[in-house]
N, C-alpha and C. Protein backbone atom coordinates (compact mmCIF):
# COMPACT_ATOMS: atom_id res chain seq x y z
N UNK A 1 0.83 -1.18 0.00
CA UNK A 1 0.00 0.00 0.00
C UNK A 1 0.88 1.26 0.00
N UNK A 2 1.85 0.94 0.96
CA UNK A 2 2.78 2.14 0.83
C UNK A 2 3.52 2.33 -0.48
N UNK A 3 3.72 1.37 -0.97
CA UNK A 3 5.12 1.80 -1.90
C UNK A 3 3.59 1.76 -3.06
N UNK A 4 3.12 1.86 -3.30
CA UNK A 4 1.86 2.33 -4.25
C UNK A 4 1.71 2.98 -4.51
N UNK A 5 1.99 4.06 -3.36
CA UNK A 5 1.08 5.19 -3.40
C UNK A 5 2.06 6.50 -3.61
N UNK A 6 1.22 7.31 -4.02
CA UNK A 6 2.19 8.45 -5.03
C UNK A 6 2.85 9.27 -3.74
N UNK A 7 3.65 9.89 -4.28
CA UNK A 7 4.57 10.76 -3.32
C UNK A 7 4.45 11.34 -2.33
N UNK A 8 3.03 12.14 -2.81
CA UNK A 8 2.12 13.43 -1.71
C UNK A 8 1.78 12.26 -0.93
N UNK A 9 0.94 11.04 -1.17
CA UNK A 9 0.46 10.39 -0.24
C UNK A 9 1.12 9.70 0.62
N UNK A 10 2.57 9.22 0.21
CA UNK A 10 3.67 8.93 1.27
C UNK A 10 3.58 9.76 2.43
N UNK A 11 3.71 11.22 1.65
CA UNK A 11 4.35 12.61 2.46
C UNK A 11 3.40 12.73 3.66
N UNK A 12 1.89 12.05 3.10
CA UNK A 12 0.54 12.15 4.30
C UNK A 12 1.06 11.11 5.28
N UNK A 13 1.22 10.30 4.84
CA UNK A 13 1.16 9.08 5.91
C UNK A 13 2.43 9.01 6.49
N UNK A 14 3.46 9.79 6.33
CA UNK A 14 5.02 9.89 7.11
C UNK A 14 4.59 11.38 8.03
N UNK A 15 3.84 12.09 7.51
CA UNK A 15 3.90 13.33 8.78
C UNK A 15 2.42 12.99 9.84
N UNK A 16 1.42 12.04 9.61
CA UNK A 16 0.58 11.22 10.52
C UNK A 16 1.65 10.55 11.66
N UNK A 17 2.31 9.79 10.75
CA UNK A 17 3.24 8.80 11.49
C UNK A 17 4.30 9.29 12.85
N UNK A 18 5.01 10.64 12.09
CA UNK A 18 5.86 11.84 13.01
C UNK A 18 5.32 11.94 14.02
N UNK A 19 4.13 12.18 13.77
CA UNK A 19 3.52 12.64 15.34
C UNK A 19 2.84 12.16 15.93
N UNK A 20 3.00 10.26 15.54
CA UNK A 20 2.07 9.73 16.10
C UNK A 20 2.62 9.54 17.95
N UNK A 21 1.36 8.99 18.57
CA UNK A 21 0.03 8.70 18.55
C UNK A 21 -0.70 10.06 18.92
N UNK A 22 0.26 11.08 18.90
CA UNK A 22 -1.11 12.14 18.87
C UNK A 22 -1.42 12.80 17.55
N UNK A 23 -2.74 13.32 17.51
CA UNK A 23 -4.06 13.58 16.67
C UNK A 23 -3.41 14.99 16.06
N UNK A 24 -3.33 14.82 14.65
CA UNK A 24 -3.02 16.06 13.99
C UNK A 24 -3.80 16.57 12.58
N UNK A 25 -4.12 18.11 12.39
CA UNK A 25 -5.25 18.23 11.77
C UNK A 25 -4.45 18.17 10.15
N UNK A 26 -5.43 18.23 9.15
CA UNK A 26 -4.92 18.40 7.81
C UNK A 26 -4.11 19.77 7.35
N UNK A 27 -4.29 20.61 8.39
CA UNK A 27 -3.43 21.41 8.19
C UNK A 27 -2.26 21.30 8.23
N UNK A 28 -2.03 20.61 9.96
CA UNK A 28 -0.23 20.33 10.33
C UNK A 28 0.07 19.59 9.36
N UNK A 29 -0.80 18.28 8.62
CA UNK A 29 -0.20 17.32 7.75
C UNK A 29 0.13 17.45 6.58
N UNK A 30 -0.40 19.12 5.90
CA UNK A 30 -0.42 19.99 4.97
C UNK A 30 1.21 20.79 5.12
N UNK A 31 1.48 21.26 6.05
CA UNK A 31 2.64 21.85 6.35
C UNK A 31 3.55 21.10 6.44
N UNK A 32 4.05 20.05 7.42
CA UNK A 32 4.73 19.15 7.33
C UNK A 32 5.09 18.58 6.01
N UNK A 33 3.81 17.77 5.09
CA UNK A 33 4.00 17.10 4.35
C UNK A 33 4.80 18.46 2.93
N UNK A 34 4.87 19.55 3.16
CA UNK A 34 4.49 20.45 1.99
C UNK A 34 3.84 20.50 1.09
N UNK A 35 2.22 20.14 1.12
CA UNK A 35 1.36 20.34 0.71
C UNK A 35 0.35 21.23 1.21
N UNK A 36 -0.49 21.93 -0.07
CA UNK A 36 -1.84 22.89 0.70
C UNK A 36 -2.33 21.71 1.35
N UNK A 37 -3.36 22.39 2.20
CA UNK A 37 -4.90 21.38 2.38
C UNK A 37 -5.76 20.62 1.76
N UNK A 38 -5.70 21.79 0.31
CA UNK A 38 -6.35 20.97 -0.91
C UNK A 38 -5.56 19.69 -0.99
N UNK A 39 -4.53 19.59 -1.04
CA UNK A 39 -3.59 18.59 -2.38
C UNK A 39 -3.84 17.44 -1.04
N UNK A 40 -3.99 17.66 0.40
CA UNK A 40 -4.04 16.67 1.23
C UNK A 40 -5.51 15.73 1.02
N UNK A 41 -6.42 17.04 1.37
CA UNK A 41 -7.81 16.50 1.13
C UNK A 41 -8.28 15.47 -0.19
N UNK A 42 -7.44 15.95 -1.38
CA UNK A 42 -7.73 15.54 -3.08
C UNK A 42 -6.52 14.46 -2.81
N UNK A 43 -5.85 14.19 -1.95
CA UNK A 43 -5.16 12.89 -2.23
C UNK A 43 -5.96 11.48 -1.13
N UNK A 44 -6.53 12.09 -0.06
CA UNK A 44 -6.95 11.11 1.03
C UNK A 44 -8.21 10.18 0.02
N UNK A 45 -8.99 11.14 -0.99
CA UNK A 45 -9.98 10.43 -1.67
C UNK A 45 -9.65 9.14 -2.42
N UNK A 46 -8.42 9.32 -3.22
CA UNK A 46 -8.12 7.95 -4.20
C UNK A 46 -7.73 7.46 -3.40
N UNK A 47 -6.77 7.81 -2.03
CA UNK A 47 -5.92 6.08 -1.38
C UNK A 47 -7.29 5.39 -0.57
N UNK A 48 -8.42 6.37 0.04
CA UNK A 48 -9.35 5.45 0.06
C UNK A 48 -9.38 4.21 -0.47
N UNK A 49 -10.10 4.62 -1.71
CA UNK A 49 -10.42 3.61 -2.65
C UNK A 49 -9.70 2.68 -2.99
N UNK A 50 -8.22 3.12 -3.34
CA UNK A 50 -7.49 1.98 -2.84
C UNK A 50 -7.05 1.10 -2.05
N UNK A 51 -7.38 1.68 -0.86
CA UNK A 51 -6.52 0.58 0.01
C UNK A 51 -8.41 -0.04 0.39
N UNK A 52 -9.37 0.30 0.19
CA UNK A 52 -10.83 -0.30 0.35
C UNK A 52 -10.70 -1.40 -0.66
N UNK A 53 -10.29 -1.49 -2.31
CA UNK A 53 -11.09 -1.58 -3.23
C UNK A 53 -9.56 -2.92 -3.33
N UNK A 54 -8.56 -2.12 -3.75
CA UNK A 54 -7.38 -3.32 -3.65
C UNK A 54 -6.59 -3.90 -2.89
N UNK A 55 -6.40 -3.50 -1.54
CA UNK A 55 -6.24 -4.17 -0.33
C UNK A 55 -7.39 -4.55 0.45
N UNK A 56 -8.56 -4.71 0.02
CA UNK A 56 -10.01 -5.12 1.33
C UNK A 56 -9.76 -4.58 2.57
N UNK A 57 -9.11 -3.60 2.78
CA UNK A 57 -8.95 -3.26 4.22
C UNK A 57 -10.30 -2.50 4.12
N UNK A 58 -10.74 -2.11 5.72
CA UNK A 58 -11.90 -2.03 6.09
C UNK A 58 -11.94 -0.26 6.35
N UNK A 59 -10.84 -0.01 6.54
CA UNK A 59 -9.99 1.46 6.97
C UNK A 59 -8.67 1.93 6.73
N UNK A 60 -8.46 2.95 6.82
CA UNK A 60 -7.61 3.70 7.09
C UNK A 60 -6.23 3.35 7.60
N UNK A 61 -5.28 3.44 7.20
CA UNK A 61 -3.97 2.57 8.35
C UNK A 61 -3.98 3.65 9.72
N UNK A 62 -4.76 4.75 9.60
CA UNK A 62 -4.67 5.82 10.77
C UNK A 62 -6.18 6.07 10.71
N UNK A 63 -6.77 6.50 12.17
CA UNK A 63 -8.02 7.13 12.18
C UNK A 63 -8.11 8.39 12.07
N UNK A 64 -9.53 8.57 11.97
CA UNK A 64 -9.21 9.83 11.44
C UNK A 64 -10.57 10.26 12.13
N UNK A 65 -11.16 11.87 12.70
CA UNK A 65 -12.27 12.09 13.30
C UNK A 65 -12.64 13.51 13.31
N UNK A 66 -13.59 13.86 13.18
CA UNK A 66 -14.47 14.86 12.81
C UNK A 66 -14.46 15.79 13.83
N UNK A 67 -14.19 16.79 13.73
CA UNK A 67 -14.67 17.51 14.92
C UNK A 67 -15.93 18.71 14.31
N UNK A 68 -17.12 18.33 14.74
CA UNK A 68 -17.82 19.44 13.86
C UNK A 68 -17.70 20.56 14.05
N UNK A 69 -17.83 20.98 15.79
CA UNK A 69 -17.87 22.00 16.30
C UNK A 69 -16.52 22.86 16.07
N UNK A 70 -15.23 22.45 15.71
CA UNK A 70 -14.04 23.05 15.08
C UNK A 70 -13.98 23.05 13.46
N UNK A 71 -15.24 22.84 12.90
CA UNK A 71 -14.70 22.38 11.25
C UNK A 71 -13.64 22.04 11.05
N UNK A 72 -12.85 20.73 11.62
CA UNK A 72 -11.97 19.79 11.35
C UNK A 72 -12.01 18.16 11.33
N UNK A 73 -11.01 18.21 10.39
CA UNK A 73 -10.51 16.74 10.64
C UNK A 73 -9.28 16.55 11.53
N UNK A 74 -9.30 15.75 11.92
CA UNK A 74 -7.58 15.13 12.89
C UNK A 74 -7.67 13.58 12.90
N UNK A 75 -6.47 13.42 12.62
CA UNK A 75 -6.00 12.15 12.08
C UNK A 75 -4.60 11.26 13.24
N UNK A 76 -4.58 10.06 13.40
CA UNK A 76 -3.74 9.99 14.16
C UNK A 76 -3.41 8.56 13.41
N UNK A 77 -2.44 7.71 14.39
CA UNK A 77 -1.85 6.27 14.10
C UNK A 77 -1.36 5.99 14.90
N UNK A 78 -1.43 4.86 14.92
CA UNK A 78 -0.62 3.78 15.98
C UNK A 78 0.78 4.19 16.13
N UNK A 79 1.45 3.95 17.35
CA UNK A 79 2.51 3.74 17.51
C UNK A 79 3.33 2.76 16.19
N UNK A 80 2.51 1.10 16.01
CA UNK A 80 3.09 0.70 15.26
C UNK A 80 3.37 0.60 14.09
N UNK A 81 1.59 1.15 13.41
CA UNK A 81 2.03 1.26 12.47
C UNK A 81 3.02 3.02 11.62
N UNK A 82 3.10 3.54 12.86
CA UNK A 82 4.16 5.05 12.62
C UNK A 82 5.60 3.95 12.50
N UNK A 83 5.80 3.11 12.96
CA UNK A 83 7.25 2.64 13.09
C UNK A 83 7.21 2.05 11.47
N UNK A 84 5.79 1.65 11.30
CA UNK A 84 6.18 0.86 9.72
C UNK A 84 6.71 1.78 9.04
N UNK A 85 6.00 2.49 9.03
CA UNK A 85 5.60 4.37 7.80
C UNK A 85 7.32 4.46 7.60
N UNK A 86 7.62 4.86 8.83
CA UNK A 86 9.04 5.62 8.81
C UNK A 86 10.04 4.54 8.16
N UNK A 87 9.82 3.54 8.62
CA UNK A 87 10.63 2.51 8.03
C UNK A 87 10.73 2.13 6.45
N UNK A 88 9.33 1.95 6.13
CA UNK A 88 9.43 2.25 4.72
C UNK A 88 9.66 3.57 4.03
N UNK A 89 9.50 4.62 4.76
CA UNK A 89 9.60 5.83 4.09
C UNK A 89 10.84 5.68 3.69
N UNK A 90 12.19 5.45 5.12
CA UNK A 90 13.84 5.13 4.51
C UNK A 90 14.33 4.38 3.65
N UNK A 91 13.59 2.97 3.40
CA UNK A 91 13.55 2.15 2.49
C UNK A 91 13.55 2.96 1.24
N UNK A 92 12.69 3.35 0.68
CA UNK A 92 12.32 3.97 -0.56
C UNK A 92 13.41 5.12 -0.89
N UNK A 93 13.39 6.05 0.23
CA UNK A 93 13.57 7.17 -0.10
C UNK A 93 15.75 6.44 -0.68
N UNK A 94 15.92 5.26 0.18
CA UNK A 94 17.26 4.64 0.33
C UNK A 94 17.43 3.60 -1.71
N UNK A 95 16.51 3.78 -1.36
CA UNK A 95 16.33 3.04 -2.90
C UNK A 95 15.94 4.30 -4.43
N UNK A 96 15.56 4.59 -3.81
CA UNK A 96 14.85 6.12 -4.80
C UNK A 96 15.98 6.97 -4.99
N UNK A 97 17.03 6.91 -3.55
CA UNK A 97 17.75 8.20 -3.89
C UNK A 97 17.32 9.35 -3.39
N UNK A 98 16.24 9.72 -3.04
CA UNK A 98 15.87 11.08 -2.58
C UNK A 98 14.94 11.12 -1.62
N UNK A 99 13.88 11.92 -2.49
CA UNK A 99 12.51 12.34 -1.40
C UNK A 99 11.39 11.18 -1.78
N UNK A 100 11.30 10.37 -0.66
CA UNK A 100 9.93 9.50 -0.77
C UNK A 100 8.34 10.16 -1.28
């Protein structure tokens, strides 16, 4: 799933991972990742579908939760799977040569 997925969406799921297990909004994951909000929001839609449609997973590798009363999202992850993230992030980025 990871090595699938396009660059920006690495960049989502390595700055989730940074700060896991606490809850960070699409903004921080926007800044971090160097992406707007948009490019975060317009990328979370296709890995949906992917990781639903070609991995059968049921969710998210991180949760993610609504806050209405703040018009936000915040997103968090496991301890373990933050240890995967980072791990593959070096992998790649060790194989790639650069920026994952």
């Amino acid at each position: 799933m990871f090595i699938e997925s396009s660059s920006a969406m690495r960049r989502i799921l390595l700055a989730i991972a940074e700060k896991s297990p606490r809850w960070v909004t699409t903004n921080d994951i926007g800044t971090v990742a160097g992406l707007s909000v948009r490019q975060v929001v317009a990328s979370l839609g296709p890995f949906e579908k992917r990781v639903r449609g070609r991995y059968a997973m049921s969710s998210w590798p991180f949760e993610a939760r609504q806050f209405v009363d703040a018009g936000i999202f915040k997103y968090s992850m496991s301890p373990e799977t933050a240890e995967q993230i980072v791990t593959l992030t070096a992998q790649v980025r060790q194989r790639e040569g650069g920026d994952a």
